[in-house]
C-alpha atoms as a PDB file:
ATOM      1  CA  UNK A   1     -85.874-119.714 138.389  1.00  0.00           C
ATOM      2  CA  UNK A   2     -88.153-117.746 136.441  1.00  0.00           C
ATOM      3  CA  UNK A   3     -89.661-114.406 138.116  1.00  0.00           C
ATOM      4  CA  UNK A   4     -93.595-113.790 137.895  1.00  0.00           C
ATOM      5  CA  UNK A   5     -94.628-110.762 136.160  1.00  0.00           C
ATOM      6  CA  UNK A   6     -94.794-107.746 138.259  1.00  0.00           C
ATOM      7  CA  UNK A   7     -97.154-104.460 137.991  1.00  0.00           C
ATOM      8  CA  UNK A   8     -95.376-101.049 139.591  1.00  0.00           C
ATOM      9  CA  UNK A   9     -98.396 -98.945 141.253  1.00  0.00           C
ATOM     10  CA  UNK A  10     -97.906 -95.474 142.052  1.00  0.00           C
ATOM     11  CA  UNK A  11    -100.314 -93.409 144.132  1.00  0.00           C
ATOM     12  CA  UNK A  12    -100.473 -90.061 142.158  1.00  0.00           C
ATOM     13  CA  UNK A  13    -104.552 -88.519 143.424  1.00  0.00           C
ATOM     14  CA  UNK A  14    -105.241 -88.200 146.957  1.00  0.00           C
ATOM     15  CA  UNK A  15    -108.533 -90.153 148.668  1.00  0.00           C
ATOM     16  CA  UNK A  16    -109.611 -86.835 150.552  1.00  0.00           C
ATOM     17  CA  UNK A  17    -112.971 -86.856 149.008  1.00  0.00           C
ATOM     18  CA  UNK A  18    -113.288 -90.199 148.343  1.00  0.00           C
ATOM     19  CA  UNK A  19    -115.417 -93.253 150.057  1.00  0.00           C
ATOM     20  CA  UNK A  20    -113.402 -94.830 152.701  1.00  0.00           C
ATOM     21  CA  UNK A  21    -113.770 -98.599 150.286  1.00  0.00           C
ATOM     22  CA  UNK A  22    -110.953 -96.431 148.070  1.00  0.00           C
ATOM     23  CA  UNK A  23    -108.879 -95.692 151.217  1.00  0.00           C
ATOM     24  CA  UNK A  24    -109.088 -99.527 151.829  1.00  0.00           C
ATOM     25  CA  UNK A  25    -108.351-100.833 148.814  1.00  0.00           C
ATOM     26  CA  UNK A  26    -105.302 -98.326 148.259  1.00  0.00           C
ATOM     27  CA  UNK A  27    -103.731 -99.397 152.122  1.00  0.00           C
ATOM     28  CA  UNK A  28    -104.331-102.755 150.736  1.00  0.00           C
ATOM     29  CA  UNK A  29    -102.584-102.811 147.522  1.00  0.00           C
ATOM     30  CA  UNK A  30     -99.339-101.140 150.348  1.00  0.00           C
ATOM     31  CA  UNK A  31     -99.734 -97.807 149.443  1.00  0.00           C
ATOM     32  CA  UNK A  32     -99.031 -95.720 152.125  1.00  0.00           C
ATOM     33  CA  UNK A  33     -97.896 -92.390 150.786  1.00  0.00           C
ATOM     34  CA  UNK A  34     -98.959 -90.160 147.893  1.00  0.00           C
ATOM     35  CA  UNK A  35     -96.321 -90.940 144.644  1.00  0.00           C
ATOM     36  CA  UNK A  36     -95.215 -93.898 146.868  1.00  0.00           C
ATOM     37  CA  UNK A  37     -94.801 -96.960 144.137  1.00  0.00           C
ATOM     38  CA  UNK A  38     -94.870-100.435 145.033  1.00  0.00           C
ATOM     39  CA  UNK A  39     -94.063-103.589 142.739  1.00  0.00           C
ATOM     40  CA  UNK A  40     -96.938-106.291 143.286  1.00  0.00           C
ATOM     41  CA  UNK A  41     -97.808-109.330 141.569  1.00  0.00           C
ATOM     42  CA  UNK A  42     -99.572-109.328 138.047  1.00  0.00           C
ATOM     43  CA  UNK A  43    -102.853-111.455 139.479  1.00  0.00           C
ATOM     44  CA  UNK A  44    -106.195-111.339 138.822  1.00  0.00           C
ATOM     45  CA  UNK A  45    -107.180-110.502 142.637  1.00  0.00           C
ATOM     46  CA  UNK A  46    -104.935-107.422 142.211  1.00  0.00           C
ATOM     47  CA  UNK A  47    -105.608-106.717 139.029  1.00  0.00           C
ATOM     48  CA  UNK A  48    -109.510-106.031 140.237  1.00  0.00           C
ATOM     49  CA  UNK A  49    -108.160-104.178 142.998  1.00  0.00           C
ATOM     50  CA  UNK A  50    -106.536-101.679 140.578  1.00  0.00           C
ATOM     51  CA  UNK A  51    -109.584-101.214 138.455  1.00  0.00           C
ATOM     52  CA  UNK A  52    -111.485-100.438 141.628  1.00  0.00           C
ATOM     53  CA  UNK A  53    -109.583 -97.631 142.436  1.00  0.00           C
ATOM     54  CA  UNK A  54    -107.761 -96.938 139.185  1.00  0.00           C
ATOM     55  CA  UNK A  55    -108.706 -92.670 138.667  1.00  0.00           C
ATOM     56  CA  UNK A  56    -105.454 -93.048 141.735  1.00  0.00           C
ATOM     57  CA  UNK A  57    -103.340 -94.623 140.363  1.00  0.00           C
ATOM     58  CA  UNK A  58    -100.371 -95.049 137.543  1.00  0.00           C
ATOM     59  CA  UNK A  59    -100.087 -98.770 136.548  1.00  0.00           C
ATOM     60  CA  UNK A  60     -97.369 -99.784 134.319  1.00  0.00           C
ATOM     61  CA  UNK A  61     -96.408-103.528 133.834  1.00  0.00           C
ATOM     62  CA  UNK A  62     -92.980-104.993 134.288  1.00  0.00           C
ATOM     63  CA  UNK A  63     -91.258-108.012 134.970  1.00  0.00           C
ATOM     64  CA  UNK A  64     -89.572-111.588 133.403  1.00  0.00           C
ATOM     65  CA  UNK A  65     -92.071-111.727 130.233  1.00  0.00           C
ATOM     66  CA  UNK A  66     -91.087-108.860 129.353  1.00  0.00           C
ATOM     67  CA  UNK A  67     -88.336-109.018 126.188  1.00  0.00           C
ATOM     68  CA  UNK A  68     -84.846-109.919 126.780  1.00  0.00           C
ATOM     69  CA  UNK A  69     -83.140-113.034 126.851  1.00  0.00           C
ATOM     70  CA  UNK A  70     -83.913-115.877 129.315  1.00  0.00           C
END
């Protein structure tokens, strides 16, 4: 069975400061901790999530499509 593609998100700038929609949207993507990193699925809804609040975070894509032998 073939696994989706995956983005790992870590939290690296804090919210102080910041409107509580980018506290929201960071607890929602299950970020809980500053340099916590999470593995969530490469999707459109999440994708937009990360672009909302992306001066926080440190995307870098991983998963099945990537190289390697099947």
């Amino acid at each position: 069975m073939a696994e989706a593609n995956t983005l790992r998100v870590t939290w690296v700038h804090s919210t102080i400061g910041h409107k509580a929609a980018a506290r929201g949207t960071i607890r929602a993507l299950g970020l809980h901790r500053l340099h916590q990193t999470v593995e969530i699925a490469d999707n459109p809804v999440n994708r937009g999530m990360i672009r909302r609040v992306a001066f926080l975070l440190a995307v870098e894509e991983t998963g099945a499509g990537r190289g390697g032998a099947a």
